[in-house]
N, C-alpha and C. Protein backbone atom coordinates (compact mmCIF):
# COMPACT_ATOMS: atom_id res chain seq x y z
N UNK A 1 5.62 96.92 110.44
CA UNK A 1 7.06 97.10 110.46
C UNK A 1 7.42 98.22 111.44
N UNK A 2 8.24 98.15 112.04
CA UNK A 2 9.04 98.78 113.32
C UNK A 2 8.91 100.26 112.27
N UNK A 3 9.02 101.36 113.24
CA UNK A 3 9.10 102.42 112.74
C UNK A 3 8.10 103.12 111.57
N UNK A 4 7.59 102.65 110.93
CA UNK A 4 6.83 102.75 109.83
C UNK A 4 5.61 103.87 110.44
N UNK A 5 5.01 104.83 110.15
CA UNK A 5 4.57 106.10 111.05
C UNK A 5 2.72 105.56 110.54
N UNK A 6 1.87 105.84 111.40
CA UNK A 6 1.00 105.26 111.04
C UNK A 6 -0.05 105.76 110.20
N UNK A 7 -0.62 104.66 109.32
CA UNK A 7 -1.17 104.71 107.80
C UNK A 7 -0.08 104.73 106.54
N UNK A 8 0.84 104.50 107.00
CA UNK A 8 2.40 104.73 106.31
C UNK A 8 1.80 102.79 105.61
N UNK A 9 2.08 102.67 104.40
CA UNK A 9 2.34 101.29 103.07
C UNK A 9 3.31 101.41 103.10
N UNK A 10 4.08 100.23 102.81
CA UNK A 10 5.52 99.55 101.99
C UNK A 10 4.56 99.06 101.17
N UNK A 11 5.30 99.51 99.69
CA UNK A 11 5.16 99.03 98.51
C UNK A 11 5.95 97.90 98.17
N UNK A 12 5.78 97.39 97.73
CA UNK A 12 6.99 95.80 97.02
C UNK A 12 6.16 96.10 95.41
N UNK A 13 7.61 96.58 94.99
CA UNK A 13 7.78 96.74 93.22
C UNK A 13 8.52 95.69 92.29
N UNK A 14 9.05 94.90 93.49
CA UNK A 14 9.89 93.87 92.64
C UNK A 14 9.20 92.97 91.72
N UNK A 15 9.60 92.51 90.50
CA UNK A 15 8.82 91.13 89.99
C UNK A 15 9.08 90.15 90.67
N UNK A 16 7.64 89.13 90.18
CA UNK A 16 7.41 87.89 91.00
C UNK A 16 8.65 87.31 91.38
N UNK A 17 9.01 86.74 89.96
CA UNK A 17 10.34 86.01 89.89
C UNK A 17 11.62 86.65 91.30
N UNK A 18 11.86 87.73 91.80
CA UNK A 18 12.34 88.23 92.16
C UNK A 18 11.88 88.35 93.87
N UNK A 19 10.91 88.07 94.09
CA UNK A 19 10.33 87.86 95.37
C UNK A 19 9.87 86.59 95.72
N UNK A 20 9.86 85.77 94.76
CA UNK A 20 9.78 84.26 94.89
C UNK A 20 11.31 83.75 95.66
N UNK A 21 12.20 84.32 94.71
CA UNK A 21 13.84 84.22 94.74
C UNK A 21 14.56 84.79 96.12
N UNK A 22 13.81 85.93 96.59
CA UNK A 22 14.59 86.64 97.39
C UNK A 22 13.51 86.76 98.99
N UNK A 23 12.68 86.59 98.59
CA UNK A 23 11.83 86.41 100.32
C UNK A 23 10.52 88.10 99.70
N UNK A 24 9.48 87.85 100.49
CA UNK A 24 8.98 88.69 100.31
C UNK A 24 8.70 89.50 101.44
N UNK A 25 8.68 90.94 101.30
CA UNK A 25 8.71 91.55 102.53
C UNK A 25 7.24 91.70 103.13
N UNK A 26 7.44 91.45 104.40
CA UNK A 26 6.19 91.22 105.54
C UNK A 26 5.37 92.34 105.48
N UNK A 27 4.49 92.23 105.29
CA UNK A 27 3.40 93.65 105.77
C UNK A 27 3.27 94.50 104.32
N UNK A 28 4.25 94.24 103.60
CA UNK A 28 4.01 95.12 101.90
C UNK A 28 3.27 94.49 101.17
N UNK A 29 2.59 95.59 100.47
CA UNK A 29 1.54 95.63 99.29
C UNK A 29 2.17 95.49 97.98
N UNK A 30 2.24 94.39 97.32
CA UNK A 30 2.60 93.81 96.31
C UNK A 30 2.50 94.71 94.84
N UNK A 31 2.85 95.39 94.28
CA UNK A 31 2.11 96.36 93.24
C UNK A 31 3.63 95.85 91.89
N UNK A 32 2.85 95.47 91.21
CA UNK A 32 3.62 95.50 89.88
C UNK A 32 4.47 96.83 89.64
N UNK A 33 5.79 97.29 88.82
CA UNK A 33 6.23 98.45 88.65
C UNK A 33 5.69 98.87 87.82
N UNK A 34 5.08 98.37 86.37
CA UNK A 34 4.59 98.76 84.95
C UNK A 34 2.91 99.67 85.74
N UNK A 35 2.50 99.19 86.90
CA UNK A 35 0.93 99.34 87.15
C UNK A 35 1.00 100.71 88.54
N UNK A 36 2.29 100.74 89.36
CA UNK A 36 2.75 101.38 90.32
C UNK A 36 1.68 103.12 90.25
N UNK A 37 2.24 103.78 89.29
CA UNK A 37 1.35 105.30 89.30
C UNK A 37 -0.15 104.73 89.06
N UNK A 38 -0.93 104.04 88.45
CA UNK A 38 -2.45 104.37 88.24
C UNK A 38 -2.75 103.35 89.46
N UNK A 39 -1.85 102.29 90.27
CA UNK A 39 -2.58 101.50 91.33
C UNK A 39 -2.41 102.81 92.89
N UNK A 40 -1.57 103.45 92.83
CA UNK A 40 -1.37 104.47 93.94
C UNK A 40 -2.11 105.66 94.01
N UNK A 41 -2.83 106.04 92.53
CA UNK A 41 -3.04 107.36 92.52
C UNK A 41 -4.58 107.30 92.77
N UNK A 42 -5.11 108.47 93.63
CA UNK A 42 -6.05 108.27 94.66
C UNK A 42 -7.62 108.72 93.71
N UNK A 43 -6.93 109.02 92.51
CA UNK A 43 -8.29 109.32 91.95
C UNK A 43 -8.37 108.58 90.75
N UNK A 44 -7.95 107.50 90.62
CA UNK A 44 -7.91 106.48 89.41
C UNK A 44 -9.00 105.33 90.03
N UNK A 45 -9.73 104.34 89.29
CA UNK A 45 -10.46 103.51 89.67
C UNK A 45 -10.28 102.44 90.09
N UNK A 46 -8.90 102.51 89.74
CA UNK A 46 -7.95 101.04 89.46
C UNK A 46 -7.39 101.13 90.94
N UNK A 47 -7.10 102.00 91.53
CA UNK A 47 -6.38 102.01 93.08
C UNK A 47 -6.32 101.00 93.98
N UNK A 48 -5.50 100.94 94.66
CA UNK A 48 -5.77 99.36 95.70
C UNK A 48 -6.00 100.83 96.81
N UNK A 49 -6.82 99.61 97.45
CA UNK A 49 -7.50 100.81 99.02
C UNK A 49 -6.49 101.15 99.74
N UNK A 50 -5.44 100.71 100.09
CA UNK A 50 -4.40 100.95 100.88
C UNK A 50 -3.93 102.75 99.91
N UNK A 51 -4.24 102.86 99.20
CA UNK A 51 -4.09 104.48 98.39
C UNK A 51 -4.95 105.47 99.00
N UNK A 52 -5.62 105.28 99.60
CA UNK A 52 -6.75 106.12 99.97
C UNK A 52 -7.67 106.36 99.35
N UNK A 53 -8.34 107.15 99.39
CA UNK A 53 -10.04 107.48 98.77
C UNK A 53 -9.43 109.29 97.78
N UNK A 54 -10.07 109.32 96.78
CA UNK A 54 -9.88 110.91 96.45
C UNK A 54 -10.45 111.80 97.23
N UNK A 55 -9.64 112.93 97.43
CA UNK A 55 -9.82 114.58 98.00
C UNK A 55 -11.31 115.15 97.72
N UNK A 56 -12.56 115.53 98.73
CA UNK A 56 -12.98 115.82 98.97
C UNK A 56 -13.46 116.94 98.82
């Protein structure tokens, strides 16, 4: 996406129903809202890689 600074995610929080309905946005990482903090947070196991790796 234009502008987006690099290593920069778009999240998409919407439900399915709601991105089925409305178009889904290009290039975003799909993350449920109920799952949003333990799929982002960099030292949980559950993380999607687009979160990064934990601090060193």
């Amino acid at each position: 996406m234009a502008g987006r600074p690099p290593g920069a995610i778009i999240v998409d929080t919407r439900p399915e129903f709601q991105r089925r309905t409305a178009g889904e946005v290009s290039g975003a990482v799909v993350v449920e809202r109920n799952h949003l903090e333990w799929r982002l947070d960099p030292g949980s196991d559950a993380r999607i890689p687009e979160a990064g790796s934990p601090p060193v």
